[in-house]
PDB file of N, CA and C in Angstrom:
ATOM      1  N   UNK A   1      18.602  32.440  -7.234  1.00  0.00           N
ATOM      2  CA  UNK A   1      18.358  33.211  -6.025  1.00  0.00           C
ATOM      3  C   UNK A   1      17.148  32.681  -5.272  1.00  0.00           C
ATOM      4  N   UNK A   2      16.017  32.336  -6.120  1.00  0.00           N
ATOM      5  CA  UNK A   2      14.396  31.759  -5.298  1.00  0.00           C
ATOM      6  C   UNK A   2      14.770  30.566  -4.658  1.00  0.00           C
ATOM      7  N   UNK A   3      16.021  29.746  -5.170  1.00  0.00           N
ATOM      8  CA  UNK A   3      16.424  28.543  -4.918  1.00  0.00           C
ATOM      9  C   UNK A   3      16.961  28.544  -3.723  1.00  0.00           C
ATOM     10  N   UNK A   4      17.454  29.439  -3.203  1.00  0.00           N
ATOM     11  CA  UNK A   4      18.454  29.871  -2.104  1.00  0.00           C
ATOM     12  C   UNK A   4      17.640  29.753  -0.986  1.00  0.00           C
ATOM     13  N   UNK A   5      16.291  30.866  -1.531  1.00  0.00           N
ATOM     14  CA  UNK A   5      16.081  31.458  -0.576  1.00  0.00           C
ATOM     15  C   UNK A   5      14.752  30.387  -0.392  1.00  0.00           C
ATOM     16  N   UNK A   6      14.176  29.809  -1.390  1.00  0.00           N
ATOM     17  CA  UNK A   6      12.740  28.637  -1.014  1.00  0.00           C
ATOM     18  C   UNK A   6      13.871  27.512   0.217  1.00  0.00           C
ATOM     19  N   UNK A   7      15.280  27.191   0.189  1.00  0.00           N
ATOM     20  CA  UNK A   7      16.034  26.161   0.766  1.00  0.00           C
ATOM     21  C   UNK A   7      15.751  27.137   2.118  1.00  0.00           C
ATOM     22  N   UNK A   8      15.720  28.198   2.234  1.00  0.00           N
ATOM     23  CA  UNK A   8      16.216  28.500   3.669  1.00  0.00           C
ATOM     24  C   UNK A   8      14.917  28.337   4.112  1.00  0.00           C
ATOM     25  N   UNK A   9      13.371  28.871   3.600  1.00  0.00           N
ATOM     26  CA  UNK A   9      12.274  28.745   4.197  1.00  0.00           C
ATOM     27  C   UNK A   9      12.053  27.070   4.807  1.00  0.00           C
ATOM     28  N   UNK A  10      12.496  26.297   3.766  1.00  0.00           N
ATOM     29  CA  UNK A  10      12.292  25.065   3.925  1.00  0.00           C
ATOM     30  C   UNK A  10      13.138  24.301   5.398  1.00  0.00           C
ATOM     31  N   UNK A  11      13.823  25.169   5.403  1.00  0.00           N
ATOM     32  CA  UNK A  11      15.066  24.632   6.547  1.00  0.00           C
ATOM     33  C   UNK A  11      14.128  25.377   7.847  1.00  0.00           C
ATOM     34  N   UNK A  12      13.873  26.402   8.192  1.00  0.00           N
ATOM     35  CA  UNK A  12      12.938  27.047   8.953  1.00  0.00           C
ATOM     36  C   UNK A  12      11.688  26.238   9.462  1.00  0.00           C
ATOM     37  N   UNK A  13      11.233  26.072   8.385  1.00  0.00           N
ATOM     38  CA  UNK A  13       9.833  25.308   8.304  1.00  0.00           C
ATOM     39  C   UNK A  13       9.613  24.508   9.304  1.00  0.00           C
ATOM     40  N   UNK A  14      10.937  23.442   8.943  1.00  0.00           N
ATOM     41  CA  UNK A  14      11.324  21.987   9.226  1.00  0.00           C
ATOM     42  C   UNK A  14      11.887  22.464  10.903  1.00  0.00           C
ATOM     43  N   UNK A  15      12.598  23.143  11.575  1.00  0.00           N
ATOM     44  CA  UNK A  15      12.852  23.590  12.166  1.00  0.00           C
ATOM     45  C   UNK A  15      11.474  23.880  13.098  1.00  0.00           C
ATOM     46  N   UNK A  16      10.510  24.963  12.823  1.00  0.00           N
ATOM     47  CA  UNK A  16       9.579  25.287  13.904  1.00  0.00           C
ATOM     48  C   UNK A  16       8.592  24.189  13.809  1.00  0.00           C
ATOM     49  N   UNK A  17       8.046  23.301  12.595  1.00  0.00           N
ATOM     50  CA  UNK A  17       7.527  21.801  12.576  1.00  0.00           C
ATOM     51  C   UNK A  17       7.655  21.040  13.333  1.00  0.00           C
ATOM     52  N   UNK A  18       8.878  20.854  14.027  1.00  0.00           N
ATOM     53  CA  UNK A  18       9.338  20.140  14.396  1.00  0.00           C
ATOM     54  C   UNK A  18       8.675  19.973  15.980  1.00  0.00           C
ATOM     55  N   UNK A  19       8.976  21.616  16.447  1.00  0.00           N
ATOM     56  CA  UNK A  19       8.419  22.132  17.575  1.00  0.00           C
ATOM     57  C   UNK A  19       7.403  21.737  17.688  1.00  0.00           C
ATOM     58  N   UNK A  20       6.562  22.742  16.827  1.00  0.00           N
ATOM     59  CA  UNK A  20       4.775  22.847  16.998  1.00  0.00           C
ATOM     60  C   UNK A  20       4.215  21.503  17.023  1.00  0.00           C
ATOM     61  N   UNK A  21       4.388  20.279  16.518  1.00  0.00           N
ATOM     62  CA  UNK A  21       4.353  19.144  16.227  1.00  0.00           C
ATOM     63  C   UNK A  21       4.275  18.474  17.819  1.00  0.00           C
ATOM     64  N   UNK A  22       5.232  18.705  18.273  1.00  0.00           N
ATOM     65  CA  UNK A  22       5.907  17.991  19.153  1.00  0.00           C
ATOM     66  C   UNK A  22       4.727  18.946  20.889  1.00  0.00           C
ATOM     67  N   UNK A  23       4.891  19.770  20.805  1.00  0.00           N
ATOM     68  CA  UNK A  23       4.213  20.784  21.798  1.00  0.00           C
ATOM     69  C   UNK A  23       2.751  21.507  21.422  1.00  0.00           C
ATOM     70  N   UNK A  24       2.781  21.556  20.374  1.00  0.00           N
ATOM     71  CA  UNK A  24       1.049  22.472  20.534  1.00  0.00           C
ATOM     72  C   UNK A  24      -0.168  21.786  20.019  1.00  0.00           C
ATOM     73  N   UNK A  25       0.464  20.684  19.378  1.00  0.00           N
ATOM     74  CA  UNK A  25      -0.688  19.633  18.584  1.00  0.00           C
ATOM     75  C   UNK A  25      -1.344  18.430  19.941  1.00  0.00           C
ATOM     76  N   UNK A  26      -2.707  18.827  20.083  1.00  0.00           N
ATOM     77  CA  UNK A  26      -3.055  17.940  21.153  1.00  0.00           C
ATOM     78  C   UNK A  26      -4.082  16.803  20.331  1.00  0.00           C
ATOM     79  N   UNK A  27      -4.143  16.702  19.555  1.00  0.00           N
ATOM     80  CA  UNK A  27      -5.031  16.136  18.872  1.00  0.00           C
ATOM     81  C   UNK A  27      -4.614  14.320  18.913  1.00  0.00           C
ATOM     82  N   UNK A  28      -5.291  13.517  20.110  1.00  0.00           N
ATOM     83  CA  UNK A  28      -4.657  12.038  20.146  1.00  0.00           C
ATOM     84  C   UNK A  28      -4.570  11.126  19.262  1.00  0.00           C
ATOM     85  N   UNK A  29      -5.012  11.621  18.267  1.00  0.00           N
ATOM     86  CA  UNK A  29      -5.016  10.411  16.524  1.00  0.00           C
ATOM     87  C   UNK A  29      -3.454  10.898  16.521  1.00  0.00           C
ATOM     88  N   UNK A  30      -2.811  12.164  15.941  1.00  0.00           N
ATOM     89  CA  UNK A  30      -1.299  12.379  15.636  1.00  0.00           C
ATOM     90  C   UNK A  30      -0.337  11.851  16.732  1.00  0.00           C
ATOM     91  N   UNK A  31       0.084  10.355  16.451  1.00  0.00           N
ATOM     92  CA  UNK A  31       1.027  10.145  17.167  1.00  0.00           C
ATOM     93  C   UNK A  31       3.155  10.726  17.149  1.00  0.00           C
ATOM     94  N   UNK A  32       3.649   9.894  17.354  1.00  0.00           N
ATOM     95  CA  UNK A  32       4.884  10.101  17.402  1.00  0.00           C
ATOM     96  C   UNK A  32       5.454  10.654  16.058  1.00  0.00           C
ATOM     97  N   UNK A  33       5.653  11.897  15.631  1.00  0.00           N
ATOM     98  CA  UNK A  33       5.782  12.242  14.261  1.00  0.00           C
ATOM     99  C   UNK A  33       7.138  13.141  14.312  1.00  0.00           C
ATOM    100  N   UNK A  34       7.765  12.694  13.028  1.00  0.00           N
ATOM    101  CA  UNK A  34       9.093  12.808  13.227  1.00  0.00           C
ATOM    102  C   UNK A  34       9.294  13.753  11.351  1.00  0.00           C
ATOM    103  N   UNK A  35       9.661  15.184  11.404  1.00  0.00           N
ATOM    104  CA  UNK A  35       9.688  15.656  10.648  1.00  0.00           C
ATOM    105  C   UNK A  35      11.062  15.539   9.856  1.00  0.00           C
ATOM    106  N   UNK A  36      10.833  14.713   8.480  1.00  0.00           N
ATOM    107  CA  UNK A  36      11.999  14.950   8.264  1.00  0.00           C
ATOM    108  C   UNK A  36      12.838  15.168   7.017  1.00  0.00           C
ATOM    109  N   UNK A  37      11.679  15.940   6.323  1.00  0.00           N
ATOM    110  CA  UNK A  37      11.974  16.780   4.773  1.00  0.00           C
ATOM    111  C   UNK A  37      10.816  17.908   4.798  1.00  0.00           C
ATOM    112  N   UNK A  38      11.457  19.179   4.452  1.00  0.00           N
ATOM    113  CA  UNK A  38      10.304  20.196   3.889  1.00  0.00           C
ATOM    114  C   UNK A  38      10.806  20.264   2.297  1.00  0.00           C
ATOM    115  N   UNK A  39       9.545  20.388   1.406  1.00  0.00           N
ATOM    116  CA  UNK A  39      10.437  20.949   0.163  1.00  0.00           C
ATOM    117  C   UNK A  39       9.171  22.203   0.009  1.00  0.00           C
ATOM    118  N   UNK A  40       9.949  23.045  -0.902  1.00  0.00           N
ATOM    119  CA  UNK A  40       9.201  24.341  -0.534  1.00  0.00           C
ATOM    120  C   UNK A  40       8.924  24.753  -2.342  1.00  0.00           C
ATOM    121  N   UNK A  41       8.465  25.100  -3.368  1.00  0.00           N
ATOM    122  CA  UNK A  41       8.593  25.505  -4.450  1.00  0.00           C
ATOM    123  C   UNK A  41       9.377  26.583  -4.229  1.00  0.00           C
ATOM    124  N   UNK A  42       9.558  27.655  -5.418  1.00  0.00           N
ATOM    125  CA  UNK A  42      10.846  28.272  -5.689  1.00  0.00           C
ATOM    126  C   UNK A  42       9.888  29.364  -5.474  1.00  0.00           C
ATOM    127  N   UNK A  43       8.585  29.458  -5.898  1.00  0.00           N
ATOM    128  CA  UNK A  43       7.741  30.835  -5.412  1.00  0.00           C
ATOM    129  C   UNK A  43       7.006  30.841  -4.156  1.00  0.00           C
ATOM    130  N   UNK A  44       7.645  29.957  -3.278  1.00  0.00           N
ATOM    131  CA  UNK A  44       7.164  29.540  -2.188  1.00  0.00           C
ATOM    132  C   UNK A  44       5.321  29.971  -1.673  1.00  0.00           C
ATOM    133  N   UNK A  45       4.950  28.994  -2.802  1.00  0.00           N
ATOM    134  CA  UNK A  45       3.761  28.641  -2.714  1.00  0.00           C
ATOM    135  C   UNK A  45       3.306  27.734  -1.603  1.00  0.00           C
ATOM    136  N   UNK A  46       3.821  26.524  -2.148  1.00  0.00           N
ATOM    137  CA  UNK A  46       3.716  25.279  -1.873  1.00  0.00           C
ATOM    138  C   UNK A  46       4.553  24.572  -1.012  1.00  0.00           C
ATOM    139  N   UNK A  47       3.992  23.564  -0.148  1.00  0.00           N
ATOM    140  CA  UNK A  47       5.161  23.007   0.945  1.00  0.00           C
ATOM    141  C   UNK A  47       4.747  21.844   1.057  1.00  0.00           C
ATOM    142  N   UNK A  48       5.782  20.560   0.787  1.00  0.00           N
ATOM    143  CA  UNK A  48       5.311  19.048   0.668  1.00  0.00           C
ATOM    144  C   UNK A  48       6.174  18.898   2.040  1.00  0.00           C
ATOM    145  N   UNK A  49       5.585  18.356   3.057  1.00  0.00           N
ATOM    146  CA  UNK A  49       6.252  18.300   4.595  1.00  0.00           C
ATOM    147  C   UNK A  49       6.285  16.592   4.828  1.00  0.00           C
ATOM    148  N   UNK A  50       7.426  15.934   4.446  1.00  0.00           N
ATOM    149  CA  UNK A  50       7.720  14.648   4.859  1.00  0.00           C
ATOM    150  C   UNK A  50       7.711  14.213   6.361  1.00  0.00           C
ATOM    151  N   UNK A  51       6.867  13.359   6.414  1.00  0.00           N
ATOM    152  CA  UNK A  51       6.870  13.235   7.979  1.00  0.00           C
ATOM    153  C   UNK A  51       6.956  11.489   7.699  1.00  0.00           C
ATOM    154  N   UNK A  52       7.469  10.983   9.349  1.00  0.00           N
ATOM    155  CA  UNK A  52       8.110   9.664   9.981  1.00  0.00           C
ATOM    156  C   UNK A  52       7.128   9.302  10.888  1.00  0.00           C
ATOM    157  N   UNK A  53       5.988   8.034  11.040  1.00  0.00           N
ATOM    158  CA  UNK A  53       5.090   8.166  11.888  1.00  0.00           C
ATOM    159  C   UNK A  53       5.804   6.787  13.030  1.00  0.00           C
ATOM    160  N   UNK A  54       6.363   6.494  14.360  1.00  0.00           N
ATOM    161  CA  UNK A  54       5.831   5.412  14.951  1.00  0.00           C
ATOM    162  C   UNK A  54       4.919   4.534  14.725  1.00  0.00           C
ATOM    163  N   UNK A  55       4.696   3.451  14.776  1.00  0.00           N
ATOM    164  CA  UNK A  55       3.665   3.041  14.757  1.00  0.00           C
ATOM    165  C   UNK A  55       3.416   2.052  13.708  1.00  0.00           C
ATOM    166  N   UNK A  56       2.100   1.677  13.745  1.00  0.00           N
ATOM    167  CA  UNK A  56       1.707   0.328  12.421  1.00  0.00           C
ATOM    168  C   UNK A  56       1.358   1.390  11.753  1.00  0.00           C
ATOM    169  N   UNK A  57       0.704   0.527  10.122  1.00  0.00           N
ATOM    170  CA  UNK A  57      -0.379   0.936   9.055  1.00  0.00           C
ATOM    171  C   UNK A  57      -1.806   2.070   9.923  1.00  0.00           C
ATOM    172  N   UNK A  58      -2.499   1.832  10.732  1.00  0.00           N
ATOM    173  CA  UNK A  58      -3.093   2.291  11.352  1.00  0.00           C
ATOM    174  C   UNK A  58      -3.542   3.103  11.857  1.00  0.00           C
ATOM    175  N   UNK A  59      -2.150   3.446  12.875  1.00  0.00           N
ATOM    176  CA  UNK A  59      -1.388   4.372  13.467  1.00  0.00           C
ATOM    177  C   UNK A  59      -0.733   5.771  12.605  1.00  0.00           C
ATOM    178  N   UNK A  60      -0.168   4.971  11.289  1.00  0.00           N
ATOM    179  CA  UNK A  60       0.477   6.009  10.492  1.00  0.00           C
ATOM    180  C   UNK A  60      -0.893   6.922   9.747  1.00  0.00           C
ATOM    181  N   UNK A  61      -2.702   6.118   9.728  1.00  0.00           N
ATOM    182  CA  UNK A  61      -3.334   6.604   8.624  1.00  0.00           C
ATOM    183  C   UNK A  61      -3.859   7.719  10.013  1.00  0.00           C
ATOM    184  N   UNK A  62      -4.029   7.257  11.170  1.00  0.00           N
ATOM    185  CA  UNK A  62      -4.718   7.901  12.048  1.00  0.00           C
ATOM    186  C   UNK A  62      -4.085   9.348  12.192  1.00  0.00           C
ATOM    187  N   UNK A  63      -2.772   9.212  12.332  1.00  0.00           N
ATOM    188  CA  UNK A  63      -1.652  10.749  11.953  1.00  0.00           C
ATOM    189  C   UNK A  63      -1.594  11.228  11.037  1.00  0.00           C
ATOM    190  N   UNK A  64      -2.140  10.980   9.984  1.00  0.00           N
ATOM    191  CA  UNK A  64      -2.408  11.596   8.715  1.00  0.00           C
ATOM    192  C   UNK A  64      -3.718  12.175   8.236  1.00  0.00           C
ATOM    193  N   UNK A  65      -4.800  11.669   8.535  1.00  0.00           N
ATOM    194  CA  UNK A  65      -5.961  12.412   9.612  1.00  0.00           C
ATOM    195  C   UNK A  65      -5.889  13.408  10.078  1.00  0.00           C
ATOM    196  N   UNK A  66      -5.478  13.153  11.403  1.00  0.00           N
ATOM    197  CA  UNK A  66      -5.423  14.523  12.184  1.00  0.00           C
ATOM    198  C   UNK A  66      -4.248  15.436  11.976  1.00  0.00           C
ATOM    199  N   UNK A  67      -3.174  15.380  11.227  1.00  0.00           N
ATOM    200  CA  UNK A  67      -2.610  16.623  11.425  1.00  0.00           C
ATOM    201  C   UNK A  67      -3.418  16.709   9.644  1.00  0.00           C
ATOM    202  N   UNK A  68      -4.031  16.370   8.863  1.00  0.00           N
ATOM    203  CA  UNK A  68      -5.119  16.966   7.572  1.00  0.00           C
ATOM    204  C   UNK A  68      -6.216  18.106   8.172  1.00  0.00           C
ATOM    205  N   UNK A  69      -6.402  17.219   9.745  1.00  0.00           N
ATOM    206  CA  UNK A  69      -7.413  18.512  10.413  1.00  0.00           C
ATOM    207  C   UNK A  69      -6.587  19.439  10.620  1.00  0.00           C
ATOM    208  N   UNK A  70      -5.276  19.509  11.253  1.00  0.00           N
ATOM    209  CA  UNK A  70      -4.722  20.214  11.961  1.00  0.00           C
ATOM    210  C   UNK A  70      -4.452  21.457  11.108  1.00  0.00           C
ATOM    211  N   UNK A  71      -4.121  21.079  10.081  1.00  0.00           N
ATOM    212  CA  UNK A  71      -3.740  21.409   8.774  1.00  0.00           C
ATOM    213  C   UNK A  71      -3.529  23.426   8.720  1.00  0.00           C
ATOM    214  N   UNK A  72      -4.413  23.737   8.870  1.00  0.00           N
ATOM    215  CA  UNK A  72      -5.309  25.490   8.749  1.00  0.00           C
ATOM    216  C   UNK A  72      -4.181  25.852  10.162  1.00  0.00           C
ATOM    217  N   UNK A  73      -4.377  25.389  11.520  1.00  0.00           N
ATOM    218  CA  UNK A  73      -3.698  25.765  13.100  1.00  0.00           C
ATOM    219  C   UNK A  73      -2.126  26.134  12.298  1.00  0.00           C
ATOM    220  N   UNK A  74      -2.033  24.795  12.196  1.00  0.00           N
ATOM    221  CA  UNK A  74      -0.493  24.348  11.775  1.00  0.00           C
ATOM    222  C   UNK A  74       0.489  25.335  10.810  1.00  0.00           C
ATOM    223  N   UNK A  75      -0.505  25.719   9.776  1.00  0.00           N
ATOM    224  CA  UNK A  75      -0.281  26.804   8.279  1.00  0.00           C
ATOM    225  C   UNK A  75      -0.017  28.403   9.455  1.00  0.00           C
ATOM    226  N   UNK A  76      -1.444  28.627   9.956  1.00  0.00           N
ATOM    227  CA  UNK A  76      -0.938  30.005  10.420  1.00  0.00           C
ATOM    228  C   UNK A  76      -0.089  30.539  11.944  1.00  0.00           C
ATOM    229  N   UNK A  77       0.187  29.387  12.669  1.00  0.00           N
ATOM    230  CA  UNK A  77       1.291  28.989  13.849  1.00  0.00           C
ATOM    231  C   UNK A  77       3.007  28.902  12.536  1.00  0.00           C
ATOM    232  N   UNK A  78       3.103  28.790  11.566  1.00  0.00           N
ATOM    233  CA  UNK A  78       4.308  28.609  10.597  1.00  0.00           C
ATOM    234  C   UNK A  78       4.118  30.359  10.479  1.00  0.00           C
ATOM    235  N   UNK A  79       3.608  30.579   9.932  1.00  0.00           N
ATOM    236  CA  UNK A  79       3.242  32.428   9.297  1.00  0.00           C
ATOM    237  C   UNK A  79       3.233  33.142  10.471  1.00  0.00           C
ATOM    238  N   UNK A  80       2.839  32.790  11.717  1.00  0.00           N
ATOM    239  CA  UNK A  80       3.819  33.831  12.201  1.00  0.00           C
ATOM    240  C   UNK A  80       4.629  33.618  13.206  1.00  0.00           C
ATOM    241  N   UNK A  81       5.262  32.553  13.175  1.00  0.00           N
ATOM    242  CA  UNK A  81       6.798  32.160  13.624  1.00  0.00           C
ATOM    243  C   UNK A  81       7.532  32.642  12.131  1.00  0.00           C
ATOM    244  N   UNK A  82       7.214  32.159  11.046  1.00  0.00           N
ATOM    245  CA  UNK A  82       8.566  32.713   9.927  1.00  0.00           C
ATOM    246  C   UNK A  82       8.181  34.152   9.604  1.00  0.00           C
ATOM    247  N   UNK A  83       6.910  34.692   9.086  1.00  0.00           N
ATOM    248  CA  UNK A  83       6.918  35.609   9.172  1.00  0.00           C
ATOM    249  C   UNK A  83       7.294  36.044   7.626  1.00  0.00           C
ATOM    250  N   UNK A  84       6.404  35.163   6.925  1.00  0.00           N
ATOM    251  CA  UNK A  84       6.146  35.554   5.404  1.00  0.00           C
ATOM    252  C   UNK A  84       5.135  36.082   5.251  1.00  0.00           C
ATOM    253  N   UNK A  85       5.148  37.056   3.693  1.00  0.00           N
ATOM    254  CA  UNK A  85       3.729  37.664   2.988  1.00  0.00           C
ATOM    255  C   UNK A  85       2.894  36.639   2.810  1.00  0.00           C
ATOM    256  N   UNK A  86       3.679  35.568   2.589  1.00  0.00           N
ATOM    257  CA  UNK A  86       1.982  34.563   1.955  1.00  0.00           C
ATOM    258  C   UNK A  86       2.901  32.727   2.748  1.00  0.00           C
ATOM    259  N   UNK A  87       1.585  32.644   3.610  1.00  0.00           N
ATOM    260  CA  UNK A  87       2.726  31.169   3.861  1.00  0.00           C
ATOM    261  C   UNK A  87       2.174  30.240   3.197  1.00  0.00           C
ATOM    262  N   UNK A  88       3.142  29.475   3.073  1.00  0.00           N
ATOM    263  CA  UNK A  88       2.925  28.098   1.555  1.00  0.00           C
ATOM    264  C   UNK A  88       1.614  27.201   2.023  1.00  0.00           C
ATOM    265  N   UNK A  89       1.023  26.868   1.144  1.00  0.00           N
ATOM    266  CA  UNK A  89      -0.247  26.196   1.682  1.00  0.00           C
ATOM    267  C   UNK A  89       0.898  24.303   1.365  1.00  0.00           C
ATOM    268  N   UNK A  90       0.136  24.166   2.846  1.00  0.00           N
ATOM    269  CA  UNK A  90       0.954  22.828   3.084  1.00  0.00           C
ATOM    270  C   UNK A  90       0.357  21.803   2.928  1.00  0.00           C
ATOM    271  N   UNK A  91       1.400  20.443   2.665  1.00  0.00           N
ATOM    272  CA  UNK A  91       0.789  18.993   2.529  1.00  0.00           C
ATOM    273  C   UNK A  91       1.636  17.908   3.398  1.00  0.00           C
ATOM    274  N   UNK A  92       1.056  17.125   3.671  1.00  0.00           N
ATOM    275  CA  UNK A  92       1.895  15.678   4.872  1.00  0.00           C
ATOM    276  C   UNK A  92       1.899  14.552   3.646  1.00  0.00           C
ATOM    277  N   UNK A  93       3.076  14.429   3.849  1.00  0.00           N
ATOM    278  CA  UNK A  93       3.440  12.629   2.733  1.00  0.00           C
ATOM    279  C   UNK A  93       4.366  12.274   3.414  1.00  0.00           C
ATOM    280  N   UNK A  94       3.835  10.802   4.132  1.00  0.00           N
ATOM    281  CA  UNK A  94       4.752  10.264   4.668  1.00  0.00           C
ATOM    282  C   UNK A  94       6.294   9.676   3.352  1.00  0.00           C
ATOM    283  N   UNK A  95       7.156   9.863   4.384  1.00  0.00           N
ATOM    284  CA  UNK A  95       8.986   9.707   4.134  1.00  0.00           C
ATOM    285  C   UNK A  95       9.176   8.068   4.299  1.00  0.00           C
ATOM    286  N   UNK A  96       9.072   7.459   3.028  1.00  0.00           N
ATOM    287  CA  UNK A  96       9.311   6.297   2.808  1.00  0.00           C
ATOM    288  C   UNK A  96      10.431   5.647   3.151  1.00  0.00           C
ATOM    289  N   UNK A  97      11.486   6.560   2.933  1.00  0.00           N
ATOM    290  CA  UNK A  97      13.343   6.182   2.072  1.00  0.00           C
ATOM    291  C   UNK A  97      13.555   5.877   3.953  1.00  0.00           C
ATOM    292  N   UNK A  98      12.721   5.471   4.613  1.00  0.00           N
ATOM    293  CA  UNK A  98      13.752   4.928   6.549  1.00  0.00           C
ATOM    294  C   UNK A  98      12.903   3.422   6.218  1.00  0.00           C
ATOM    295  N   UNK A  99      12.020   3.284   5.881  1.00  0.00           N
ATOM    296  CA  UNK A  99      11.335   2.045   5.631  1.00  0.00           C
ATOM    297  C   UNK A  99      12.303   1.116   4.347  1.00  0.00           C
ATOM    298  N   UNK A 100      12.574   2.026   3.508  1.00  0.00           N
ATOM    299  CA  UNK A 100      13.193   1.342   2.180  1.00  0.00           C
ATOM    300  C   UNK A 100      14.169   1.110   2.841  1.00  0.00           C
ATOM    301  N   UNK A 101      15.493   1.923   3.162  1.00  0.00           N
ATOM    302  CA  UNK A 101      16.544   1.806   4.182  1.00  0.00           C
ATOM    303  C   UNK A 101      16.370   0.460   4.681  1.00  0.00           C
ATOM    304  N   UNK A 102      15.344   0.060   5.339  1.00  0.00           N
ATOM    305  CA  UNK A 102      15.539  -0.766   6.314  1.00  0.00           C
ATOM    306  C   UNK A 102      15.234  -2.355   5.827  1.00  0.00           C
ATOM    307  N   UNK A 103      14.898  -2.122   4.718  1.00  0.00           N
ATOM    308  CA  UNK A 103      14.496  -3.189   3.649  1.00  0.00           C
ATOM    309  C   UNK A 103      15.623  -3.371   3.414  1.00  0.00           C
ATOM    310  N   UNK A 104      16.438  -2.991   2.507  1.00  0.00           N
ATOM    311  CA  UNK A 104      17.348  -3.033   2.447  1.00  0.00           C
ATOM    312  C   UNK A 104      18.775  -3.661   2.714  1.00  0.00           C
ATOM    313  N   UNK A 105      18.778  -3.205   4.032  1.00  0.00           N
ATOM    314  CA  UNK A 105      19.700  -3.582   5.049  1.00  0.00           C
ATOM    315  C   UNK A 105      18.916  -5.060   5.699  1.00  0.00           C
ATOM    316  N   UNK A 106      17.815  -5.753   5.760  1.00  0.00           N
ATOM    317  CA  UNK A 106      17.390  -6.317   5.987  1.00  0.00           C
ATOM    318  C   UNK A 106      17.738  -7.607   4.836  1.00  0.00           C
ATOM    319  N   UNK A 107      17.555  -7.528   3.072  1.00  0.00           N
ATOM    320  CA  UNK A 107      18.264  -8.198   2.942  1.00  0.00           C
ATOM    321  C   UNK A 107      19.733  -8.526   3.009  1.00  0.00           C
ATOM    322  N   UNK A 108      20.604  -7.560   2.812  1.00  0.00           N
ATOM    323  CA  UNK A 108      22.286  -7.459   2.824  1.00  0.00           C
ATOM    324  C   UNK A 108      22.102  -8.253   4.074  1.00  0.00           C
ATOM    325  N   UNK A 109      21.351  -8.416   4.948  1.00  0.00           N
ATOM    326  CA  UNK A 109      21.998  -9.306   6.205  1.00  0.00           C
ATOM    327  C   UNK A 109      22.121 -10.577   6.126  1.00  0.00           C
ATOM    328  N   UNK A 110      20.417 -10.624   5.332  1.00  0.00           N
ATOM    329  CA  UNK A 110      19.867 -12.221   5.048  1.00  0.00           C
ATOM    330  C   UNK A 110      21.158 -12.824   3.865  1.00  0.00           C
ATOM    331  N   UNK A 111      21.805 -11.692   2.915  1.00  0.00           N
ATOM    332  CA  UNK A 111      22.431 -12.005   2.262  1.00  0.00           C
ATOM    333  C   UNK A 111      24.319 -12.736   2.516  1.00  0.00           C
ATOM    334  N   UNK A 112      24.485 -12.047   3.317  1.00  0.00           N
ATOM    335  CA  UNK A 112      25.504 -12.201   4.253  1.00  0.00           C
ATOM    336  C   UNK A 112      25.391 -13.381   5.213  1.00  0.00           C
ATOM    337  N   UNK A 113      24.310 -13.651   5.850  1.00  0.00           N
ATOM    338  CA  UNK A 113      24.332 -14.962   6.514  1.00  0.00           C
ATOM    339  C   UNK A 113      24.499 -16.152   6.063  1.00  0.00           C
ATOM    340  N   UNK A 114      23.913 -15.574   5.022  1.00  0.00           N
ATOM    341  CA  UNK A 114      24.140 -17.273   3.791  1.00  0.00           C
ATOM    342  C   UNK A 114      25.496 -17.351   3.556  1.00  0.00           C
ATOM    343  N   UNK A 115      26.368 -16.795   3.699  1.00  0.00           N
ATOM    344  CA  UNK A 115      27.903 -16.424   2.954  1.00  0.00           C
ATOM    345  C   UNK A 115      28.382 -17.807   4.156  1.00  0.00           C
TER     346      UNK A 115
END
């Protein structure tokens, strides 16, 4: 049942993230950020928020920075758009698996050309 219901917070999350991200964060270090995993624990404590940055090495540490400041805005703009007793204290880790993806597919090509 916690499973059900931590999936739906997480789907929410990811959902108004997406927004607030995009519209209320003015902070010019957080560039182009592209939300695109929440996982939520089952006592919805905790929230690991996968994010997609544009950008170089640089770029990606400078967005990781500022939404770390943002961090506290970000937590209670979620609490009361969802509108939980306790909102999950959150974390940013960038989402590797579009980079691996692209590795990937990068050799199968190199691999294929040789054919």
């Amino acid at each position: 049942m916690s499973d059900i219901r931590s999936n739906r917070v997480a789907e929410q999350m990811k959902k108004e993230l997406g927004e607030l991200l995009s519209k209320k964060i003015k902070d010019p270090r957080v560039g182009f950020v592209t939300v695109t995993d929440v996982d939520v624990t089952g006592d919805l404590q905790q929230a690991k928020i996968f994010i997609s940055v544009l950008g170089d090495e640089q770029k990606k540490h400078d967005t990781l920075v500022g939404l770390a400041k943002a961090k506290g805005f970000i937590r209670s703009e979620i609490g009361n758009r969802i509108r939980l007793r306790k909102t999950p204290e959150i974390t940013f880790e960038f989402d590797e698996a579009f980079e691996y993806g692209n590795r990937i597919e990068t050799i199968l090509r190199d691999l294929n050309k040789d054919k």
